[in-house]
Protein backbone atom coordinates (compact mmCIF):
# COMPACT_ATOMS: atom_id res chain seq x y z
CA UNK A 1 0.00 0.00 0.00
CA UNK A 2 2.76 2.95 -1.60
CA UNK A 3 -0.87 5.56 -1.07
CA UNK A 4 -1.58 4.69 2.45
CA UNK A 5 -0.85 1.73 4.78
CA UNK A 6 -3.87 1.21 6.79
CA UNK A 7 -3.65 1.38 10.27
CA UNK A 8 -5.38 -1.69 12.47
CA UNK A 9 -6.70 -3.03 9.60
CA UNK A 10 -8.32 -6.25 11.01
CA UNK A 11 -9.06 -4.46 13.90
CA UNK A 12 -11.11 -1.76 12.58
CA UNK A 13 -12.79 -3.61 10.13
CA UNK A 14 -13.53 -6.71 12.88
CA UNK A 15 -15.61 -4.27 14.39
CA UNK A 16 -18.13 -3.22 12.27
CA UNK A 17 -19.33 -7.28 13.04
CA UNK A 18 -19.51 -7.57 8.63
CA UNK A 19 -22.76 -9.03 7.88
CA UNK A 20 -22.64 -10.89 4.02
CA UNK A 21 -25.47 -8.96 2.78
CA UNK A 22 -25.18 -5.45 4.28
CA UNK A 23 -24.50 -2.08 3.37
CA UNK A 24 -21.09 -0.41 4.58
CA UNK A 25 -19.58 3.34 4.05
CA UNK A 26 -15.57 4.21 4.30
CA UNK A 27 -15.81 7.67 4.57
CA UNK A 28 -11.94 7.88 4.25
CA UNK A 29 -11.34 6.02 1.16
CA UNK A 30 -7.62 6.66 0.78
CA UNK A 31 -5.64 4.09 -0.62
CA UNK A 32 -8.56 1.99 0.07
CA UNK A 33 -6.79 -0.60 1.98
CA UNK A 34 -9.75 -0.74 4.95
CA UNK A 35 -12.47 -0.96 1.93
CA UNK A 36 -10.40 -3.58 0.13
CA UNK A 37 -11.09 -5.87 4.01
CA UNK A 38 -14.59 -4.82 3.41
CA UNK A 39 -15.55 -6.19 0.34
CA UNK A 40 -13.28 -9.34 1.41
CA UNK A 41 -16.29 -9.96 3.66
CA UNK A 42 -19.13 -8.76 1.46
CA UNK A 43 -21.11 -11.14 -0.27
CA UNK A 44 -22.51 -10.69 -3.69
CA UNK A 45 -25.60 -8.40 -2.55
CA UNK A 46 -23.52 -6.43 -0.30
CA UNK A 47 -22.49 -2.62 -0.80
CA UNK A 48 -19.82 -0.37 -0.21
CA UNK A 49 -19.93 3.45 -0.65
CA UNK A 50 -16.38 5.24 -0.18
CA UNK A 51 -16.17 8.95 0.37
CA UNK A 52 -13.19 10.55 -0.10
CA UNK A 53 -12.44 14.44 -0.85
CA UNK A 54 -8.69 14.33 -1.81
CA UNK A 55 -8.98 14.28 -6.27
CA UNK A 56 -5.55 12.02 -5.71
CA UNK A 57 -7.92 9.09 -4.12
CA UNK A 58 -9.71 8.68 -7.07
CA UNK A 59 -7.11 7.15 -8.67
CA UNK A 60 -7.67 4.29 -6.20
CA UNK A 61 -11.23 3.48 -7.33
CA UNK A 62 -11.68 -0.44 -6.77
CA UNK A 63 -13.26 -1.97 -9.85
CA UNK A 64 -15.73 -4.00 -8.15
CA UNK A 65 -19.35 -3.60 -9.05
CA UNK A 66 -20.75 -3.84 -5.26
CA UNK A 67 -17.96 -0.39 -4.61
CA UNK A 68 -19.33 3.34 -5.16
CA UNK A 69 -16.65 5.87 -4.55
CA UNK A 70 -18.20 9.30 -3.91
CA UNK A 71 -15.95 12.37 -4.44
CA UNK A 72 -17.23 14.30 -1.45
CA UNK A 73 -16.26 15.48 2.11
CA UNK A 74 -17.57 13.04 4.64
CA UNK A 75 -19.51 16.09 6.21
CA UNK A 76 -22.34 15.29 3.32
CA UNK A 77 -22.65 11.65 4.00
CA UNK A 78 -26.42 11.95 4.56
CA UNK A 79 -27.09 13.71 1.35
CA UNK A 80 -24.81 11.80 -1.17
CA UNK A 81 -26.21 8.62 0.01
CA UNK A 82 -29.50 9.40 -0.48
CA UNK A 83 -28.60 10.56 -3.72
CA UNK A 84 -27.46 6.80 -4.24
CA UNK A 85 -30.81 5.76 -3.31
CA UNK A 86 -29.98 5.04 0.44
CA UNK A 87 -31.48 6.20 3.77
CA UNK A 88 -29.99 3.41 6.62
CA UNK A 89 -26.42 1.50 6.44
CA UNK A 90 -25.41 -1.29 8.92
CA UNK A 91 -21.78 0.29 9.32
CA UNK A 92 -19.53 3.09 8.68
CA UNK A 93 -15.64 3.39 9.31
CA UNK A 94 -13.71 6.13 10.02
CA UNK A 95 -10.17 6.73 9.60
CA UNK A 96 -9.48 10.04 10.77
CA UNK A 97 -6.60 12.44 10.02
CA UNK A 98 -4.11 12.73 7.00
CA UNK A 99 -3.21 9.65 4.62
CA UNK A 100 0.40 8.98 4.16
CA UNK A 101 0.07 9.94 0.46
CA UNK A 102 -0.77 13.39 1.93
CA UNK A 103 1.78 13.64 3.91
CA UNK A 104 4.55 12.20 1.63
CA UNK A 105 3.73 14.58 -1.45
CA UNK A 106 5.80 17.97 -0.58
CA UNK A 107 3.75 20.36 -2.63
CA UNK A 108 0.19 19.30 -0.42
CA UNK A 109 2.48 21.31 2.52
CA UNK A 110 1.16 18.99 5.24
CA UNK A 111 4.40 17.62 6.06
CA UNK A 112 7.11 19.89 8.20
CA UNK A 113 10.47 17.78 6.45
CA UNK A 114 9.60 19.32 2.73
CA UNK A 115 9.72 23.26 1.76
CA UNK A 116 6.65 23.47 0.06
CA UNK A 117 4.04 26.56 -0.34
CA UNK A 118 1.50 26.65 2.24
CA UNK A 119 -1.55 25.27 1.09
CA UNK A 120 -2.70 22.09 3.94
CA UNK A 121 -6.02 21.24 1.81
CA UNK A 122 -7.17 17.89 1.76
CA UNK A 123 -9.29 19.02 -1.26
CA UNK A 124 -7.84 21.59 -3.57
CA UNK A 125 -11.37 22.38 -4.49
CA UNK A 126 -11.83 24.62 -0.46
CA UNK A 127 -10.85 28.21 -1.06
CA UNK A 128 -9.48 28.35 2.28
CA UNK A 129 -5.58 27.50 2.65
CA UNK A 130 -2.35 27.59 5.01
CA UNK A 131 -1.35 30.67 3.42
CA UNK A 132 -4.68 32.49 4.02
CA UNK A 133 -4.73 31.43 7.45
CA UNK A 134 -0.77 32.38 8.19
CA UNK A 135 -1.36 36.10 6.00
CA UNK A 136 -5.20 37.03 6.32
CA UNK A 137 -5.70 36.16 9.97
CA UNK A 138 -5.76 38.70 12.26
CA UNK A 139 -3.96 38.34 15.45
CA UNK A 140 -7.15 36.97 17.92
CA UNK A 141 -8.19 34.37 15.42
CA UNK A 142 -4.35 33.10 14.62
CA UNK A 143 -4.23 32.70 18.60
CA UNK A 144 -7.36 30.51 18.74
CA UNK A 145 -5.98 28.33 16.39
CA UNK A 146 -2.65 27.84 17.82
CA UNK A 147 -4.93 27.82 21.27
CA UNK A 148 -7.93 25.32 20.45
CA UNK A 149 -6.10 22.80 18.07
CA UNK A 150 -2.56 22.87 18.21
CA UNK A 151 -3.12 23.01 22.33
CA UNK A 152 0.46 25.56 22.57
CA UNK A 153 0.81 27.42 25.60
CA UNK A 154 2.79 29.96 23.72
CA UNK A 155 -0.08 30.83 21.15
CA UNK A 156 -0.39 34.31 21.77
CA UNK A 157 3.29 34.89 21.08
CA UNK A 158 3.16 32.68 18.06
CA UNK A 159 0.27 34.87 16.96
CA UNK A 160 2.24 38.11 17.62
CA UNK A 161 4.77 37.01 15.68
CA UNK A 162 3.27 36.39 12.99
CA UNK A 163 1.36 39.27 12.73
CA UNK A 164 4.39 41.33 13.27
CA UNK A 165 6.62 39.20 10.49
CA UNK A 166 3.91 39.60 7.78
CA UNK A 167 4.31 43.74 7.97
CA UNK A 168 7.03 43.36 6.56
CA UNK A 169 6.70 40.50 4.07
CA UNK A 170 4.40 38.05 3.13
CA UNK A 171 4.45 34.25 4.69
CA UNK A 172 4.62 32.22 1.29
CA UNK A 173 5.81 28.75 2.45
CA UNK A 174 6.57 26.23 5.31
CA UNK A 175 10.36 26.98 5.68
CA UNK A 176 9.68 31.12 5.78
CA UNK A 177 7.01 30.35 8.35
CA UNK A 178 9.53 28.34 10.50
CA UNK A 179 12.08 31.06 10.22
CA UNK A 180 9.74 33.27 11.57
CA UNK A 181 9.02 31.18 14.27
CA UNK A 182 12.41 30.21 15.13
CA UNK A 183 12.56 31.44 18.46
CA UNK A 184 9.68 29.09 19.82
CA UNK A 185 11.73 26.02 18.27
CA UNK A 186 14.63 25.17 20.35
CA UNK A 187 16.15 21.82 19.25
CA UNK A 188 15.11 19.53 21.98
CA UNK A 189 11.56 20.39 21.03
CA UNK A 190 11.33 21.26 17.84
CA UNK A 191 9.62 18.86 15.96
CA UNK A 192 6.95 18.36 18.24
CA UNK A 193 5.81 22.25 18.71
CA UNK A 194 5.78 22.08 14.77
CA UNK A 195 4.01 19.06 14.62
CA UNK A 196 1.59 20.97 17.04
CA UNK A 197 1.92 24.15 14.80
CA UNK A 198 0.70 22.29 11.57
CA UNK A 199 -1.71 20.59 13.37
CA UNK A 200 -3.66 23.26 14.58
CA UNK A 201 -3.47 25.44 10.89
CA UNK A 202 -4.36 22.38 9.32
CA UNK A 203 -7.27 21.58 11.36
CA UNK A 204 -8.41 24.96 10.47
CA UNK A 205 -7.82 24.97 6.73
CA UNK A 206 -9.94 21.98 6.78
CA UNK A 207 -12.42 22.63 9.51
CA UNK A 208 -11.77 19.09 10.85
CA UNK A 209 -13.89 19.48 14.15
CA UNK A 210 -16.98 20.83 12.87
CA UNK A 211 -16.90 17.97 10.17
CA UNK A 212 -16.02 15.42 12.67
CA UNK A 213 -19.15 16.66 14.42
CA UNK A 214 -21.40 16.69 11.20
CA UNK A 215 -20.32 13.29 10.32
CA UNK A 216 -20.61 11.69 14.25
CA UNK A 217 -24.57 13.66 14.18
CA UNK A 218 -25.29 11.93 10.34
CA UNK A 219 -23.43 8.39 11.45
CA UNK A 220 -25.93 7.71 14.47
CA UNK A 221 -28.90 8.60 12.07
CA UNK A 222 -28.04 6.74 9.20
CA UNK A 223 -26.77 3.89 10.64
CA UNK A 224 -29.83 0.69 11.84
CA UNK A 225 -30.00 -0.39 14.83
CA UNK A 226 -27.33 -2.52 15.59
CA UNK A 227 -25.13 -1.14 13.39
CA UNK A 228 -21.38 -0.15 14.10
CA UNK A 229 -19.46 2.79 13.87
CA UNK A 230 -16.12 2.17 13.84
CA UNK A 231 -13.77 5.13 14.27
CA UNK A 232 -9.84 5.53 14.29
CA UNK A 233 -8.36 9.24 15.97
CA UNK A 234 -4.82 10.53 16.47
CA UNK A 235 -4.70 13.24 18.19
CA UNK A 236 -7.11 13.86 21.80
CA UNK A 237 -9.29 17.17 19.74
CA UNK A 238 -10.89 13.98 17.83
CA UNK A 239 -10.74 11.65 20.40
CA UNK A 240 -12.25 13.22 23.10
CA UNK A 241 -15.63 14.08 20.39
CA UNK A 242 -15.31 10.37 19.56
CA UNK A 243 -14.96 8.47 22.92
CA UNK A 244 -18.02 11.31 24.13
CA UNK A 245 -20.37 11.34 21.21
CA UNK A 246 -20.06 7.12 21.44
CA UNK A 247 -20.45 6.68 25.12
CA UNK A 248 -23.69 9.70 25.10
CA UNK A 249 -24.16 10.94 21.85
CA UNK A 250 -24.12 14.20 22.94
CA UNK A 251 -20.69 16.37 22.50
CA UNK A 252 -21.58 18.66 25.83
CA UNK A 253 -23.34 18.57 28.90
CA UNK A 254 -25.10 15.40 29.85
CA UNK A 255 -27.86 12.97 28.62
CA UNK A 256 -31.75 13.38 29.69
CA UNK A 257 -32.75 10.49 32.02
CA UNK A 258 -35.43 8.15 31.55
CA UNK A 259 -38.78 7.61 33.65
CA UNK A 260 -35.58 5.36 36.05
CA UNK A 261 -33.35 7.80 36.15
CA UNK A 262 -31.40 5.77 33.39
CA UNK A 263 -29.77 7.79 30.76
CA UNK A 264 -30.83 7.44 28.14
CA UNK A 265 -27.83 6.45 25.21
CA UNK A 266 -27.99 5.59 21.73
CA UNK A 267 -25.06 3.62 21.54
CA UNK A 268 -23.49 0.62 23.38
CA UNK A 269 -19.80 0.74 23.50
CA UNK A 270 -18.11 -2.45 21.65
CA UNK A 271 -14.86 -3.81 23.96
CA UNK A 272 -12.40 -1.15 25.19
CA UNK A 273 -10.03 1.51 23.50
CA UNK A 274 -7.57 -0.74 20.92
CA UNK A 275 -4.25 0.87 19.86
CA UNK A 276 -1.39 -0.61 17.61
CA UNK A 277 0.98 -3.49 18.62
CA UNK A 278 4.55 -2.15 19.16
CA UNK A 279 5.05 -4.53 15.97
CA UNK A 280 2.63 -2.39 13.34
CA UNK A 281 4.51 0.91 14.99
CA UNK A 282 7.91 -0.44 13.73
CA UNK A 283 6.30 -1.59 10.70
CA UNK A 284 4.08 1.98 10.20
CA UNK A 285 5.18 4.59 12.61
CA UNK A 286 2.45 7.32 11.51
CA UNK A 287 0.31 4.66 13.67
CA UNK A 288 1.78 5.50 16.62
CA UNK A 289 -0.42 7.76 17.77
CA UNK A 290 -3.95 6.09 16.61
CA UNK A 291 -6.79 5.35 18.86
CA UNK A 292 -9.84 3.28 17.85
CA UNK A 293 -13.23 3.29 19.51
CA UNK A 294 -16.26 1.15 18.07
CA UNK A 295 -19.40 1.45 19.41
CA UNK A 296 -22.64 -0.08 18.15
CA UNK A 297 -26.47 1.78 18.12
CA UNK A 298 -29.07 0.51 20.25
């Protein structure tokens, strides 16, 4: 898998409890290594939709009849499948974050080892990029950013910065935007406060958390009862929506209580939190950090 080596592949796929006959949605096609398991399982009437935004994934399109690959943002997974004709699915899987392809290609600009313009899009159809973010932002909204998903202490100083460097000349790529930032990259740490700096502008360029939302709101009311959601994070912004929107399907505050003083759920958690083997690290180390949660609705 050169695109994308999927991460706890048997794992992630064991979960969704593959029924012959059923009807199954990848909403981060990829490579399509996790649909490939899928349709493994499938039997002749089953059905796979795959939803990918990235223009690069369609060159992964699986020529199998029972496969629809749907060149949309995950966000819309209500509407495009009731485009296709349908309203209620027995599982979806979620792979969350950037592919490796993504990550390997310098010009995408998602990567901090390649000098590349600043762009972060995971579809180069959103108007919004790294370099609008970096040069258009004014100073309160760059310090949210580096605040709310890149989690940095030193956000309002990065924001200052930044604001201040820009005066006097445009940001146009990842190398002039680590010069300016210099300062707030000593050695020891340096590749971790950029890896927390990306993060948090690419999360923005690509409004991860409000999609993640949208697509956790759509999952639980497309999906039949009994069926699985099945949902790999890496980094604790997605994590903490998942393991709360699966354990009350609510992202804040608390769930009403039945007549019993129950609360009242709409999924059942499936077995605990799995992460990688220290063997698939070695063997992939961008799945070092991934978390899967599978819960199933009642």
């Amino acid at each position: 898998m050169e695109y994308h080596n999927p991460v706890l592949l048997y794992e992630t796929v064991d979960g969704l409890n593959i029924k012959p006959d059923g009807i199954y949605v990848d909403v981060t096609f990829g490579g399509g290594g996790h649909s490939k398991e899928i349709l493994k399982r499938l039997g002749p009437n089953g059905k796979l939709f795959g939803f990918d935004q990235d223009e690069d994934a369609l060159e992964n399109a699986l020529p199998d009849e029972r496969f629809t690959l749907i060149h949309e943002n995950f966000r819309y997974i209500k509407r495009f499948l009731r485009f296709h004709g349908v309203k209620s699915v027995d599982g979806i899987l979620a792979d969350l974050g950037v592919s490796s392809h993504q990550f390997d290609v310098p010009e995408r600009g998602f990567s901090t080892r390649f000098e590349a313009d600043l762009d972060m899009r995971m579809s180069k159809r959103n108007e919004l990029d790294a370099y609008k973010v970096v040069n258009e932002y004014d100073e309160a909204n760059l310090k949210r950013v580096f605040s709310d998903y890149g989690e940095l202490k030193v956000a309002p100083a990065l924001a200052r910065t930044i604001v201040d460097a820009r005066e006097k000349k445009e940001i146009k790529t990842s190398e002039e935007l680590k010069t300016v930032l210099s300062k707030y990259l000593p050695e020891k740490v340096k590749n971790k406060v950029l890896a927390q700096i990306y993060q948090a502008i690419r999360i923005e360029v690509n409004q991860e958390m409000e999609v993640l939302k949208e697509f956790l709101e759509q999952s639980l009311e497309i999906l039949k009862p009994e069926g699985r959601l099945s949902v790999i994070s890496y980094h604790s912004l997605e994590d903490r929506l998942v393991k709360r929107f699966m354990k009350n399907g609510m992202f804040e505050g608390e769930p009403e209580r039945d007549f019993f003083g129950n609360f009242s759920v709409p999924f059942k958690l499936v077995g605990k939190l799995i992460v990688p083997t220290d063997e698939e690290i070695k063997i992939n180390n961008r799945a070092r950090s991934a978390k899967l949660r599978i819960a199933e609705k009642i």
